[in-house]
C-alpha atoms as a PDB file:
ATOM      1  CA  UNK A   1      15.233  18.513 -32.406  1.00  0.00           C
ATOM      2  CA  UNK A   2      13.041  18.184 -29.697  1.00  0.00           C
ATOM      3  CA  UNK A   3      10.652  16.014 -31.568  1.00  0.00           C
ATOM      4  CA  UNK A   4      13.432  13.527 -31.663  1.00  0.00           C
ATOM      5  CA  UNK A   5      14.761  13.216 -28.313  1.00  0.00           C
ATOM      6  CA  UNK A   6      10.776  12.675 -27.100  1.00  0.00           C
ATOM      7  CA  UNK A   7      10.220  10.025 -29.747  1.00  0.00           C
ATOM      8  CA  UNK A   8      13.293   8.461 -28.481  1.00  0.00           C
ATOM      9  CA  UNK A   9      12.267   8.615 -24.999  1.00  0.00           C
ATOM     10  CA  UNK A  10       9.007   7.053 -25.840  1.00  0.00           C
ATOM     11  CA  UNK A  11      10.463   4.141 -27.990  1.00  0.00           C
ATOM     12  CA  UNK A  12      13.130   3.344 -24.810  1.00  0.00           C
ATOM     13  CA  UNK A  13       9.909   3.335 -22.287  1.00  0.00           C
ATOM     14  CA  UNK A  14       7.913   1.120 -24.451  1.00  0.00           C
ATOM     15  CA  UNK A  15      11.070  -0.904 -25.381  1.00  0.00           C
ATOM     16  CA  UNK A  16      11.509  -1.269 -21.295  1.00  0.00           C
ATOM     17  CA  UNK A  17       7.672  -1.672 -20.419  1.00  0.00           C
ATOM     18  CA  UNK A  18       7.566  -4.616 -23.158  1.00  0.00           C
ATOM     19  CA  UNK A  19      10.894  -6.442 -21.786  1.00  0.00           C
ATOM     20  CA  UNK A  20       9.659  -5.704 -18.205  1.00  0.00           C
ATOM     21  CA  UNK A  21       6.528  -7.918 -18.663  1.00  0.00           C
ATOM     22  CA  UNK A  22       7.788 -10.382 -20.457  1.00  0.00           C
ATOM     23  CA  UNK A  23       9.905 -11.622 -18.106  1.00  0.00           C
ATOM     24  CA  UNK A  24       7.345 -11.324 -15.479  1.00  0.00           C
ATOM     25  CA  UNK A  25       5.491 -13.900 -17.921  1.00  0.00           C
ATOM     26  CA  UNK A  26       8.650 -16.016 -18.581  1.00  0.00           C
ATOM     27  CA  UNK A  27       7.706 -15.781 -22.534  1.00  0.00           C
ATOM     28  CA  UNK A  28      11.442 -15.476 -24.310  1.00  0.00           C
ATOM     29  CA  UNK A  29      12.299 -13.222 -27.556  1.00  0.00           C
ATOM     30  CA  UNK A  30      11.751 -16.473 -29.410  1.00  0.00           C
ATOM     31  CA  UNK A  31       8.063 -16.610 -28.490  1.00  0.00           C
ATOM     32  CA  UNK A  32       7.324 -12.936 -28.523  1.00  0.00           C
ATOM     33  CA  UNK A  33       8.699 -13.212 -32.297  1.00  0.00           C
ATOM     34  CA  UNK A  34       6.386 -15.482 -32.960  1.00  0.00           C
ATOM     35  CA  UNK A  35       3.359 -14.495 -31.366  1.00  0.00           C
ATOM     36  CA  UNK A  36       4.010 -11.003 -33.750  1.00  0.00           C
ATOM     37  CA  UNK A  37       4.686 -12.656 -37.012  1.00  0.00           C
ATOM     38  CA  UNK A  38       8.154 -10.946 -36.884  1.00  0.00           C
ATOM     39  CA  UNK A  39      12.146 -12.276 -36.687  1.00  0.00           C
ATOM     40  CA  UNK A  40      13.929 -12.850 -33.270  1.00  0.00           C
ATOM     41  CA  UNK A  41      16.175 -10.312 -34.729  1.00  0.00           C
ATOM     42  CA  UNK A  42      13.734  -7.875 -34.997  1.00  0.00           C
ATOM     43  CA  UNK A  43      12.239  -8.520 -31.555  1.00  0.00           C
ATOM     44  CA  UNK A  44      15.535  -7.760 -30.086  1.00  0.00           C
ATOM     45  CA  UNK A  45      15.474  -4.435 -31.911  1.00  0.00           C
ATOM     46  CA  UNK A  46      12.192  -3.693 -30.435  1.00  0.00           C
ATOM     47  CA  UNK A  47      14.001  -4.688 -26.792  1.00  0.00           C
ATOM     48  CA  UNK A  48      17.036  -2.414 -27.637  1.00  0.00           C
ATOM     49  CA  UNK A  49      14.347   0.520 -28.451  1.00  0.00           C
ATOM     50  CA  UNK A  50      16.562   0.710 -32.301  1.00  0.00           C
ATOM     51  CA  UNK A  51      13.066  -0.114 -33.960  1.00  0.00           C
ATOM     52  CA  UNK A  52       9.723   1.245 -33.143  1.00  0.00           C
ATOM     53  CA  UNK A  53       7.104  -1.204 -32.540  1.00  0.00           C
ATOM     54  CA  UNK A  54       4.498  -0.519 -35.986  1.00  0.00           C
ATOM     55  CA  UNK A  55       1.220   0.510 -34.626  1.00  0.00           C
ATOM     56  CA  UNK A  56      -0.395  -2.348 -35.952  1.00  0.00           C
ATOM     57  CA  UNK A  57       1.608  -4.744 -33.911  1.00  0.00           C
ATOM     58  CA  UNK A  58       0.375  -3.588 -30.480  1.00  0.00           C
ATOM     59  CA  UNK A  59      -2.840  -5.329 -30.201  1.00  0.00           C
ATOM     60  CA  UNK A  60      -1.281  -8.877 -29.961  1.00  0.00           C
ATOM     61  CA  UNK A  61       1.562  -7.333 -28.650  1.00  0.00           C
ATOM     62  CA  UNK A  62      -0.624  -6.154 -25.540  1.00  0.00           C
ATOM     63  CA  UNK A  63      -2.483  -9.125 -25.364  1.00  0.00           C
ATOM     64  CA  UNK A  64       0.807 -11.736 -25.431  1.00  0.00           C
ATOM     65  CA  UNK A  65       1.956  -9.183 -22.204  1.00  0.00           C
ATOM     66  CA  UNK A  66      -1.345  -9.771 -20.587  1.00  0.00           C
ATOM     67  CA  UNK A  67      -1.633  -5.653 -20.511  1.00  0.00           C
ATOM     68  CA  UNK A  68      -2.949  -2.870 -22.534  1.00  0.00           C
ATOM     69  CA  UNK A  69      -1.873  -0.840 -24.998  1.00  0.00           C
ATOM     70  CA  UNK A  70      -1.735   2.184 -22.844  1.00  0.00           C
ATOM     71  CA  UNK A  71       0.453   0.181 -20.579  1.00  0.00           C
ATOM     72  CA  UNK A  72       2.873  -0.437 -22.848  1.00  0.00           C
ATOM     73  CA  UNK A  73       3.601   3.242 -23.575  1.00  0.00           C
ATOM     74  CA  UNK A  74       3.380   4.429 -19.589  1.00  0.00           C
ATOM     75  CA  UNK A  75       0.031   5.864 -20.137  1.00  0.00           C
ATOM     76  CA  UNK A  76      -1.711   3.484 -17.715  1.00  0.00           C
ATOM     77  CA  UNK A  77       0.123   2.441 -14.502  1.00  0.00           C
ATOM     78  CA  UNK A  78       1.229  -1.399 -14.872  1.00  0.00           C
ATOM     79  CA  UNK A  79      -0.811  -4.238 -13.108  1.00  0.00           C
ATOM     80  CA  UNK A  80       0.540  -6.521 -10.960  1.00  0.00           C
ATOM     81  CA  UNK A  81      -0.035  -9.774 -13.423  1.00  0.00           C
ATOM     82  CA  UNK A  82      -2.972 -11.655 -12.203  1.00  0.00           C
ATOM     83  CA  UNK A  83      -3.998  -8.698  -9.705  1.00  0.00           C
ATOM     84  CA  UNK A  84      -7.523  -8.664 -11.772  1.00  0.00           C
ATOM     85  CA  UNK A  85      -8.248 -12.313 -11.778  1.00  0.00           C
ATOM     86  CA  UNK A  86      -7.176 -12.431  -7.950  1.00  0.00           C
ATOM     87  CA  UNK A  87      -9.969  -9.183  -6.838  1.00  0.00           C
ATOM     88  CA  UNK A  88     -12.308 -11.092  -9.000  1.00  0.00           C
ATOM     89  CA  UNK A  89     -12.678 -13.585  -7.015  1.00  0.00           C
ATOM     90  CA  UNK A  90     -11.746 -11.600  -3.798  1.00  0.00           C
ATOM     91  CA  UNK A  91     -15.132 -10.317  -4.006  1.00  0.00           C
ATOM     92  CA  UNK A  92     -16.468 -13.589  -4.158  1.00  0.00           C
ATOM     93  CA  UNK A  93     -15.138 -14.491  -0.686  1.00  0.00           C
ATOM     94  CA  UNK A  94     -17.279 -14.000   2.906  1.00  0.00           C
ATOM     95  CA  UNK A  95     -15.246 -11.615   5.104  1.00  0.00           C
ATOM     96  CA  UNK A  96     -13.805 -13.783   7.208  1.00  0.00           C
ATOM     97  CA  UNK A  97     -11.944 -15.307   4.888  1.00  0.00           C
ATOM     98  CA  UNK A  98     -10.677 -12.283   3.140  1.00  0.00           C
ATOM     99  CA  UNK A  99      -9.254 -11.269   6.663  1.00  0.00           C
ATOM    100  CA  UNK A 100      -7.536 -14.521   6.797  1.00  0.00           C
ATOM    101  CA  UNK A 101      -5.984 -14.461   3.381  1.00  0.00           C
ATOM    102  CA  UNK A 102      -4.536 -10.525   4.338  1.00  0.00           C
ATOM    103  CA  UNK A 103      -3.353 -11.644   7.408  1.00  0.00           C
ATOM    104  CA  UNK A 104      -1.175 -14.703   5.139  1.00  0.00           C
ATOM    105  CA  UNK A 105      -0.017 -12.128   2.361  1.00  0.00           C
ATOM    106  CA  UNK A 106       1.330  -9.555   5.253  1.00  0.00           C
ATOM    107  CA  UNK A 107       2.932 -12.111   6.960  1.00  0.00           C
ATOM    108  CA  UNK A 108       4.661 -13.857   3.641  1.00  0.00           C
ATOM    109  CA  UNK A 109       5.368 -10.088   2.381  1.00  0.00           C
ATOM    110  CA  UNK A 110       7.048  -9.288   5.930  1.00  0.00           C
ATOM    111  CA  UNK A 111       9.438 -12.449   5.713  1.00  0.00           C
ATOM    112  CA  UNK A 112      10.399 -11.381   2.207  1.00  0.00           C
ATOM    113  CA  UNK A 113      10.754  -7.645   3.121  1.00  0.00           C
ATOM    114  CA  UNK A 114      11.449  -7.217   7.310  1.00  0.00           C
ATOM    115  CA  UNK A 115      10.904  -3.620   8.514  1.00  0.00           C
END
């Protein structure tokens, strides 16, 4: 019995960790369904965490979300999307400028969020 309520837990956190990024990417149920070869229907039973996502899915399932497969099940913790690109080419940039572009993200982060 066990068994059953963890599977269930895992299929609503991977149902929830799917949805979660793609809306951050703006892709709809429509594309998603397409990009896996599978209904909308079925997509939306994937969202709902009624169907399991097939193991052979994942790959272009992680790679539509912009994420990893251990992402998608909680084993990894999420990345903000484009928070790879962006240190890229952080490193890239002399120090002075890397102070400048903190100083603009604290100050655009502290109108969104006073203290």
């Amino acid at each position: 019995m066990a068994k059953v309520a963890e599977d269930k837990e895992v299929t609503t956190r991977i149902a929830e960790n799917i949805d979660s990024r793609r809306a951050a990417l703006g892709l709809s149920q429509v594309q998603l369904a397409d990009v896996l070869g599978v209904s909308f229907q079925q997509v939306q039973k994937y969202l709902a965490g009624k169907n399991r996502v097939p193991s052979d899915k994942m790959p272009a399932l992680a790679k539509a979300l912009r994420c990893s497969i251990g992402e998608l099940y909680g084993a990894e913790e999420a990345t903000v999307i484009g928070a790879e690109r962006l240190l890229r080419a952080w490193g890239d940039l002399p120090t002075g400028q890397r102070e400048a572009i903190t100083d603009l993200v604290e100050a655009l982060a502290a109108q969104d969020h006073p203290s």
